[in-house]
Every structure is written in structure tokens, then in C-alpha cells.
C-alpha atoms as a PDB file:
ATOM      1  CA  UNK A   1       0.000   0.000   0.000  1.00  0.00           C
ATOM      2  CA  UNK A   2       2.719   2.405   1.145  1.00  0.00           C
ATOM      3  CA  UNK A   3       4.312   2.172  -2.709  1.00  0.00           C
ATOM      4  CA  UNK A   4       1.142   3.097  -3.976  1.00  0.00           C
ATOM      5  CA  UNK A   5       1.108   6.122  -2.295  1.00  0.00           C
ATOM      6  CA  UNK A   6       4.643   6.950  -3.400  1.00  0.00           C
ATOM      7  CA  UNK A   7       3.826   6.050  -7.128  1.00  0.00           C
ATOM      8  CA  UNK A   8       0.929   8.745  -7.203  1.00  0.00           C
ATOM      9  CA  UNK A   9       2.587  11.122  -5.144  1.00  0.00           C
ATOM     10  CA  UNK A  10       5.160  10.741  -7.933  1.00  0.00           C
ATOM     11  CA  UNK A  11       2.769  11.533 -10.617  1.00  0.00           C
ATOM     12  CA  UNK A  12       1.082  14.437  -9.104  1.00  0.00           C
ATOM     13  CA  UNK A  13       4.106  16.553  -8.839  1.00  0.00           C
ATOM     14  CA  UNK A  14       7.623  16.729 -10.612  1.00  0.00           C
ATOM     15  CA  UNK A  15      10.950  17.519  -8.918  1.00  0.00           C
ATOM     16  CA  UNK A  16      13.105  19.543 -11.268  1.00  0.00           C
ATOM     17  CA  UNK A  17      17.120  20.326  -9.718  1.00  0.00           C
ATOM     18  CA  UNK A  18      18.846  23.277 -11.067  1.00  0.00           C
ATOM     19  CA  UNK A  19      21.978  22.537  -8.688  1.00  0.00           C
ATOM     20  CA  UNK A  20      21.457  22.828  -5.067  1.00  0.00           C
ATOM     21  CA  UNK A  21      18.061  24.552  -5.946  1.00  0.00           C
ATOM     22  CA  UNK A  22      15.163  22.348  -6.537  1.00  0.00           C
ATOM     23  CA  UNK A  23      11.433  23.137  -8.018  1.00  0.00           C
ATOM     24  CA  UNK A  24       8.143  21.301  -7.459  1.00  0.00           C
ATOM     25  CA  UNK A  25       6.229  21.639 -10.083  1.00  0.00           C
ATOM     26  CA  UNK A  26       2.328  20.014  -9.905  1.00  0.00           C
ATOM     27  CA  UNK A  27       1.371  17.923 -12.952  1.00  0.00           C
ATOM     28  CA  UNK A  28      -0.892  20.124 -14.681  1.00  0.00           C
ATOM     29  CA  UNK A  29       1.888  22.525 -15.344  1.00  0.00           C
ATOM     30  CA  UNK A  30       4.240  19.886 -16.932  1.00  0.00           C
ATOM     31  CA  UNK A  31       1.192  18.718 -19.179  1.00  0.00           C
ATOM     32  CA  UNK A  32      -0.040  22.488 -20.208  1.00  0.00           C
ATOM     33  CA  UNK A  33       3.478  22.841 -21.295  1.00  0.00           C
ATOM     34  CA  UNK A  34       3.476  19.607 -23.465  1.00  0.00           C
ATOM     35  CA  UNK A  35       0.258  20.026 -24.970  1.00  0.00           C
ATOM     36  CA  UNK A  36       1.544  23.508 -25.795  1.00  0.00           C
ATOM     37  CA  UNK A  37       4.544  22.252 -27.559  1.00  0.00           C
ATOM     38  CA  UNK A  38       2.647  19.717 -29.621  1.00  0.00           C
ATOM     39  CA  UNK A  39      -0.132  21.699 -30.823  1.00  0.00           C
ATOM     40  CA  UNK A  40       1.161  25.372 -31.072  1.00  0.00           C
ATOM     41  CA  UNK A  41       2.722  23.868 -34.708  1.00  0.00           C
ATOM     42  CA  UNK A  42       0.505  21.950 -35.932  1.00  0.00           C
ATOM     43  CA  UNK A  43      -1.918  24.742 -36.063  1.00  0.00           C
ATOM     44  CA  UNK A  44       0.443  26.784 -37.824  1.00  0.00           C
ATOM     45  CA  UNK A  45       1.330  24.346 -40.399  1.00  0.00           C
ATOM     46  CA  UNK A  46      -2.358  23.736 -40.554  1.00  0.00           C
ATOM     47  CA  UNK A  47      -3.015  27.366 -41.524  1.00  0.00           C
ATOM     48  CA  UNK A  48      -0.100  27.586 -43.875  1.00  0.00           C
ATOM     49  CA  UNK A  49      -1.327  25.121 -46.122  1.00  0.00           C
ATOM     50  CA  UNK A  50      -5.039  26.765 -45.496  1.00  0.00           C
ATOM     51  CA  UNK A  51      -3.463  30.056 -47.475  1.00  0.00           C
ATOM     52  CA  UNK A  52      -1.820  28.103 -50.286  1.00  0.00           C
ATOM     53  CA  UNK A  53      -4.282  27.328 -53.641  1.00  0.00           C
ATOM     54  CA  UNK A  54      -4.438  24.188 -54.852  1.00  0.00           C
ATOM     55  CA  UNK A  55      -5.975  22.767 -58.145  1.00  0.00           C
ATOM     56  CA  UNK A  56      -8.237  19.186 -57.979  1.00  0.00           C
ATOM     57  CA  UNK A  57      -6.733  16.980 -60.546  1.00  0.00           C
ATOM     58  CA  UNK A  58     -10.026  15.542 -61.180  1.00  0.00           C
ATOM     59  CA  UNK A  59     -11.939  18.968 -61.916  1.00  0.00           C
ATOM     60  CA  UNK A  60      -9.114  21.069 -62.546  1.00  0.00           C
ATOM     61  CA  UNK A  61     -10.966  24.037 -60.564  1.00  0.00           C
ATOM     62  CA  UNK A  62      -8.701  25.602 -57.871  1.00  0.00           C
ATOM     63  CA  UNK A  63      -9.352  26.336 -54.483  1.00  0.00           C
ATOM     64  CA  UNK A  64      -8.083  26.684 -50.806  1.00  0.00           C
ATOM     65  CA  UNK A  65      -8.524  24.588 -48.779  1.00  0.00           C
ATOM     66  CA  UNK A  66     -10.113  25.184 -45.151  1.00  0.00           C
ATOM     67  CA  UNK A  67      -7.707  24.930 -42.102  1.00  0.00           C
ATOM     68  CA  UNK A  68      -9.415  21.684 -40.140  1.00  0.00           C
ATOM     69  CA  UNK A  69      -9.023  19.861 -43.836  1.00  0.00           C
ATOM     70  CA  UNK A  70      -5.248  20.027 -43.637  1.00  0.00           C
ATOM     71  CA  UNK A  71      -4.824  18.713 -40.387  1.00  0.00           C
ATOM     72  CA  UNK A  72      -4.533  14.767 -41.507  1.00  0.00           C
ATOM     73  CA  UNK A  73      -1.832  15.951 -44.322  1.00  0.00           C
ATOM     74  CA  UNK A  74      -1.005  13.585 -46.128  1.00  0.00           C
ATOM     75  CA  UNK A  75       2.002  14.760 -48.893  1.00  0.00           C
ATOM     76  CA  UNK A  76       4.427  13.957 -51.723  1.00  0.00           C
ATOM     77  CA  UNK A  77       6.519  16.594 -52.175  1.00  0.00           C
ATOM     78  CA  UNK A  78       4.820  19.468 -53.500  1.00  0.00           C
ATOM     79  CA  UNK A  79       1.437  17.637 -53.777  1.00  0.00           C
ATOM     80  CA  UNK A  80      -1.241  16.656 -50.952  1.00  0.00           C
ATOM     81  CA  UNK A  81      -3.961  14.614 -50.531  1.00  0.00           C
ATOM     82  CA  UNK A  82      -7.269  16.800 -50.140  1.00  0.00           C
ATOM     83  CA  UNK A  83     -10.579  16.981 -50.601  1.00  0.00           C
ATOM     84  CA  UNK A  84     -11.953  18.974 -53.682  1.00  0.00           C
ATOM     85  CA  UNK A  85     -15.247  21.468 -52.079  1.00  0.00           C
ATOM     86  CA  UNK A  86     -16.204  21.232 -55.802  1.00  0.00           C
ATOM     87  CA  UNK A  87     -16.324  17.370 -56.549  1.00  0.00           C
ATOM     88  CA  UNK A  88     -16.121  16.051 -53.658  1.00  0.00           C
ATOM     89  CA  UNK A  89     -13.613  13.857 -54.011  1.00  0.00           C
ATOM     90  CA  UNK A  90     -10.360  12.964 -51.965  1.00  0.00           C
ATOM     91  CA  UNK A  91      -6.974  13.125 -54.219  1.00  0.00           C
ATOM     92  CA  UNK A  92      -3.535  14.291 -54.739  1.00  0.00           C
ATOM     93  CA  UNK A  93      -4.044  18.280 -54.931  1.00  0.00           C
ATOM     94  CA  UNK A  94      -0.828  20.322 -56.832  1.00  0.00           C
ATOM     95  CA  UNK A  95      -0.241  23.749 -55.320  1.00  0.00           C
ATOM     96  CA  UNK A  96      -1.311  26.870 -58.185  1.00  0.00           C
ATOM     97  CA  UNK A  97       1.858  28.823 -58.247  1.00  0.00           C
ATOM     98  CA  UNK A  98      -0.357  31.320 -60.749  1.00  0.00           C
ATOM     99  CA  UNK A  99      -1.337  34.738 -59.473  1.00  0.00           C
ATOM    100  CA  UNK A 100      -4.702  35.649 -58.981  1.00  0.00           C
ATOM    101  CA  UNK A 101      -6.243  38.115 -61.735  1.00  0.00           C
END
């Protein structure tokens, strides 16, 4: 019972030593801070790509694509794999390098 307690004590706060000096930090904190790290990028790839034009190889119409659709990005170099809000269908979209008239 007694290494129970120590295992959850354990996971409810973390003991960081800078030298002599050492910081408790609760679990929350460390977590926030991970989360942070992990997400704070993919949302800006995710609205990169969002910005970018792409052309549907099956309706050759070109479009950009919302922000939520790029999150599963799947890609071959310049080409990824998205879903056309024209036909509907999921393929291999090429960026438009052509400027808007």
C-alpha cells in the first residue's frame, strides 16, 4: 500500500534540480506545457497550407482549402492529398503557383 502512495505522489508533482536549488512543479503545469509544444505547430502548419491554392486533378478548378481539412496531411513533395469542395472527391491536390487576376 505504502508504494502506492509513493507512485501517485510521484505523478502528481515533478521535482526539477537546477543545482542545489530544486522546483516542485504540480502535474498540470508539466502537461499544459506539453500540450503547448505539440499543438502550437501543428496549427500553424495547418493554416499555412489553409493560405496556399491548390488545383483538384479531377476537376481542374482551384481552391483553398479550409484549415481543419489540412490537419490529416497527407504529402508527396509538392502535392497533398485533399478533398476537392467542388467534386467532392479525396486526391492528390498540386499547389497553383499562378497569381490571382
Amino acid at each position: 500500500m505504502n508504494g502506492l502512495i509513493y507512485s501517485l505522489y510521484i505523478a502528481w508533482e515533478w521535482e526539477i534540480h537546477f543545482g542545489n536549488k530544486s522546483i516542485c512543479l504540480p502535474w498540470w503545469t508539466v502537461a499544459i506545457t506539453s500540450a503547448l509544444i505539440l499543438i502550437i505547430p501543428i496549427i500553424i502548419i495547418a493554416r499555412s497550407y489553409s493560405k496556399k491554392k491548390f488545383v483538384c486533378p479531377e476537376c481542374n478548378k482551384a481552391f483553398y482549402p479550409k484549415a481543419r481539412g489540412t490537419l490529416p496531411l497527407i504529402h508527396m513533395n509538392d502535392d497533398v492529398y485533399l478533398k476537392c469542395p467542388y467534386c467532392k472527391k479525396r486526391s492528390m491536390c498540386h499547389p497553383s503557383y499562378k497569381q490571382d487576376q
